[in-house]
Protein backbone atom coordinates (compact mmCIF):
# COMPACT_ATOMS: atom_id res chain seq x y z
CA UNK A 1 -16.50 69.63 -12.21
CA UNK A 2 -15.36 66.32 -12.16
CA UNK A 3 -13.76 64.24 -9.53
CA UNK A 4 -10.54 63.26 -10.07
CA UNK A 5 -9.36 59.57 -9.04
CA UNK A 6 -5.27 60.02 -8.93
CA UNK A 7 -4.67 59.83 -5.24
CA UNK A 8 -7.59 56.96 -4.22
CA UNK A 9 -6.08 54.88 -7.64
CA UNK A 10 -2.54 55.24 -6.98
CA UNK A 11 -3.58 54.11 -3.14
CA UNK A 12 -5.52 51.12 -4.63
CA UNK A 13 -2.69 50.19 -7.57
CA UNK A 14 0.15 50.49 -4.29
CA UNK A 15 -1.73 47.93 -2.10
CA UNK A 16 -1.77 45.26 -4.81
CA UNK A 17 1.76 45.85 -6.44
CA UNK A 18 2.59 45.30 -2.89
CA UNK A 19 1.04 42.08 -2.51
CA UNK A 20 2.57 41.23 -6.01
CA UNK A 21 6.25 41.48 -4.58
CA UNK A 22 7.07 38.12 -4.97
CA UNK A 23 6.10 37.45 -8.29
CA UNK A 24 7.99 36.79 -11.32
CA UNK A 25 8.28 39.13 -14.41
CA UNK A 26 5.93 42.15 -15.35
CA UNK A 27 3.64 40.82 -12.23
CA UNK A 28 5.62 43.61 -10.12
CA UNK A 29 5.39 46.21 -12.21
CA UNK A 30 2.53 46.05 -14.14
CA UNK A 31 -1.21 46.81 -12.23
CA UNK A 32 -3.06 44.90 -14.48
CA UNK A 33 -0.59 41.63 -14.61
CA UNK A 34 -0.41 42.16 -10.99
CA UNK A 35 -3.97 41.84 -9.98
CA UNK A 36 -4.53 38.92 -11.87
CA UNK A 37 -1.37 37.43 -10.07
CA UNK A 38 -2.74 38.23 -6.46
CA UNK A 39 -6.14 37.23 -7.11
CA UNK A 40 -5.42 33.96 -8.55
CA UNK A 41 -2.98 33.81 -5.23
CA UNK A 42 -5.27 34.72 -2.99
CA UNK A 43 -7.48 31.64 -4.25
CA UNK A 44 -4.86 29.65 -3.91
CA UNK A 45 -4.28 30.73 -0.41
CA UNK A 46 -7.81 30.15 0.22
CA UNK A 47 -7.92 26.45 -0.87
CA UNK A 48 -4.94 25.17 0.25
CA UNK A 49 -5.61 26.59 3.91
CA UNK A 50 -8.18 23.56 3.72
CA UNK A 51 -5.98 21.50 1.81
CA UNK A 52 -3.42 21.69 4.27
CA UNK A 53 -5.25 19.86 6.90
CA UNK A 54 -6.03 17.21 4.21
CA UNK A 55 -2.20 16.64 3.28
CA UNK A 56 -1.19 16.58 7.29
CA UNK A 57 -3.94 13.81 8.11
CA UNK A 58 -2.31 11.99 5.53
CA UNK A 59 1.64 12.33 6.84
CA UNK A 60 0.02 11.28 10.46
CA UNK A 61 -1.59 8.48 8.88
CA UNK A 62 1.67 7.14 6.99
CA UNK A 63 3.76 7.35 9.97
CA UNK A 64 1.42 5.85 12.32
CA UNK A 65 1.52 3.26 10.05
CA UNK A 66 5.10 2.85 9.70
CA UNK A 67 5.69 2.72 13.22
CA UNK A 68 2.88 0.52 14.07
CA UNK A 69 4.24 -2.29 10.94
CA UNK A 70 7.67 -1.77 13.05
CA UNK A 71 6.16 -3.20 16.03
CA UNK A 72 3.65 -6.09 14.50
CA UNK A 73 0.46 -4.34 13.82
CA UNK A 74 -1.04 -2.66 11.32
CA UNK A 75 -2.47 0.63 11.09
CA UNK A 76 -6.15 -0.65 11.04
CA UNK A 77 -6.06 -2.75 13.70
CA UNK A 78 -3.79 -0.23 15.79
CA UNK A 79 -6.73 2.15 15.30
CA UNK A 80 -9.28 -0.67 16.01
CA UNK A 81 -7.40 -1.68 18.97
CA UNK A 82 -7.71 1.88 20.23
CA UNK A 83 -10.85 2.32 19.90
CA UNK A 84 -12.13 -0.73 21.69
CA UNK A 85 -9.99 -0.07 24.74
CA UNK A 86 -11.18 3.48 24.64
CA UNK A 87 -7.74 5.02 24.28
CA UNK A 88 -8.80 8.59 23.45
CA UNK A 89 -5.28 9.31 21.42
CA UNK A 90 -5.76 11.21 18.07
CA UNK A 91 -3.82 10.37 14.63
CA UNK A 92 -1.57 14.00 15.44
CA UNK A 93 -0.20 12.79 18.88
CA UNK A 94 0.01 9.23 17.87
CA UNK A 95 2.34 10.18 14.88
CA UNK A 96 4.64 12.52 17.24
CA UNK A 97 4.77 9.93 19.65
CA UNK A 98 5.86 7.84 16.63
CA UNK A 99 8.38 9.78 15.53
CA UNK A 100 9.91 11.63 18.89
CA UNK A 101 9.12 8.79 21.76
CA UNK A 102 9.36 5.32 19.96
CA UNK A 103 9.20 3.90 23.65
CA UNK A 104 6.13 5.28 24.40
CA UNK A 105 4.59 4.29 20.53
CA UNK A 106 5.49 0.66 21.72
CA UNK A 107 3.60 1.14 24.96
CA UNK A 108 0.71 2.17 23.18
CA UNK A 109 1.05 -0.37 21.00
CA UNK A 110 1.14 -2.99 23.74
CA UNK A 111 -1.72 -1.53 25.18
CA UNK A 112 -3.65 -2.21 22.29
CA UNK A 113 -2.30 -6.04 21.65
């Protein structure tokens, strides 16, 4: 006798029309559309975790030097600057103190001149 599959497939097509709720089109409905959808989303998912920390760096970076042009100095030599005085401040709390405390931006940015 052979072992039937209904209960463990139905299981297995449930969890990834699940995942598939968001999509578009026959992607909800359909198991086959809908497990190319989530895997190709779950790779997605997968690179831009790592992308994200790429795209962030690069916001920080922009505003630091926005801020830093503001008050006479360019980003380079703001980072420069820091370094040689052995200001341990990263590129994430220099850009919030960029955008949320201007005051204290300037201070560092005395510091550093």
């Amino acid at each position: 006798m052979r072992a039937q599959r209904s209960v463990p497939a139905r299981n297995k097509h449930k969890k990834i029309l699940k995942l598939a709720k968001g999509m578009q089109h026959y992607r909800t409905r359909s198991f086959r559309l809908a497990k190319q959808g989530v895997i190709k989303a779950l790779r997605y998912a997968y690179r831009d975790r790592r992308n994200k920390k790429r795209d962030l760096r690069a916001i920080w970076i922009t505003r630091i030097n926005n801020a830093a042009r503001e008050n006479g100095l360019t980003y380079a030599k703001l980072i420069a600057g820091l370094e040689a005085k052995k200001i341990a401040l990263d590129r994430k709390v220099l850009a919030e103190l960029a955008v949320s405390e201007p005051a204290a931006f300037k201070a560092v940015i005395e510091a550093v001149k």
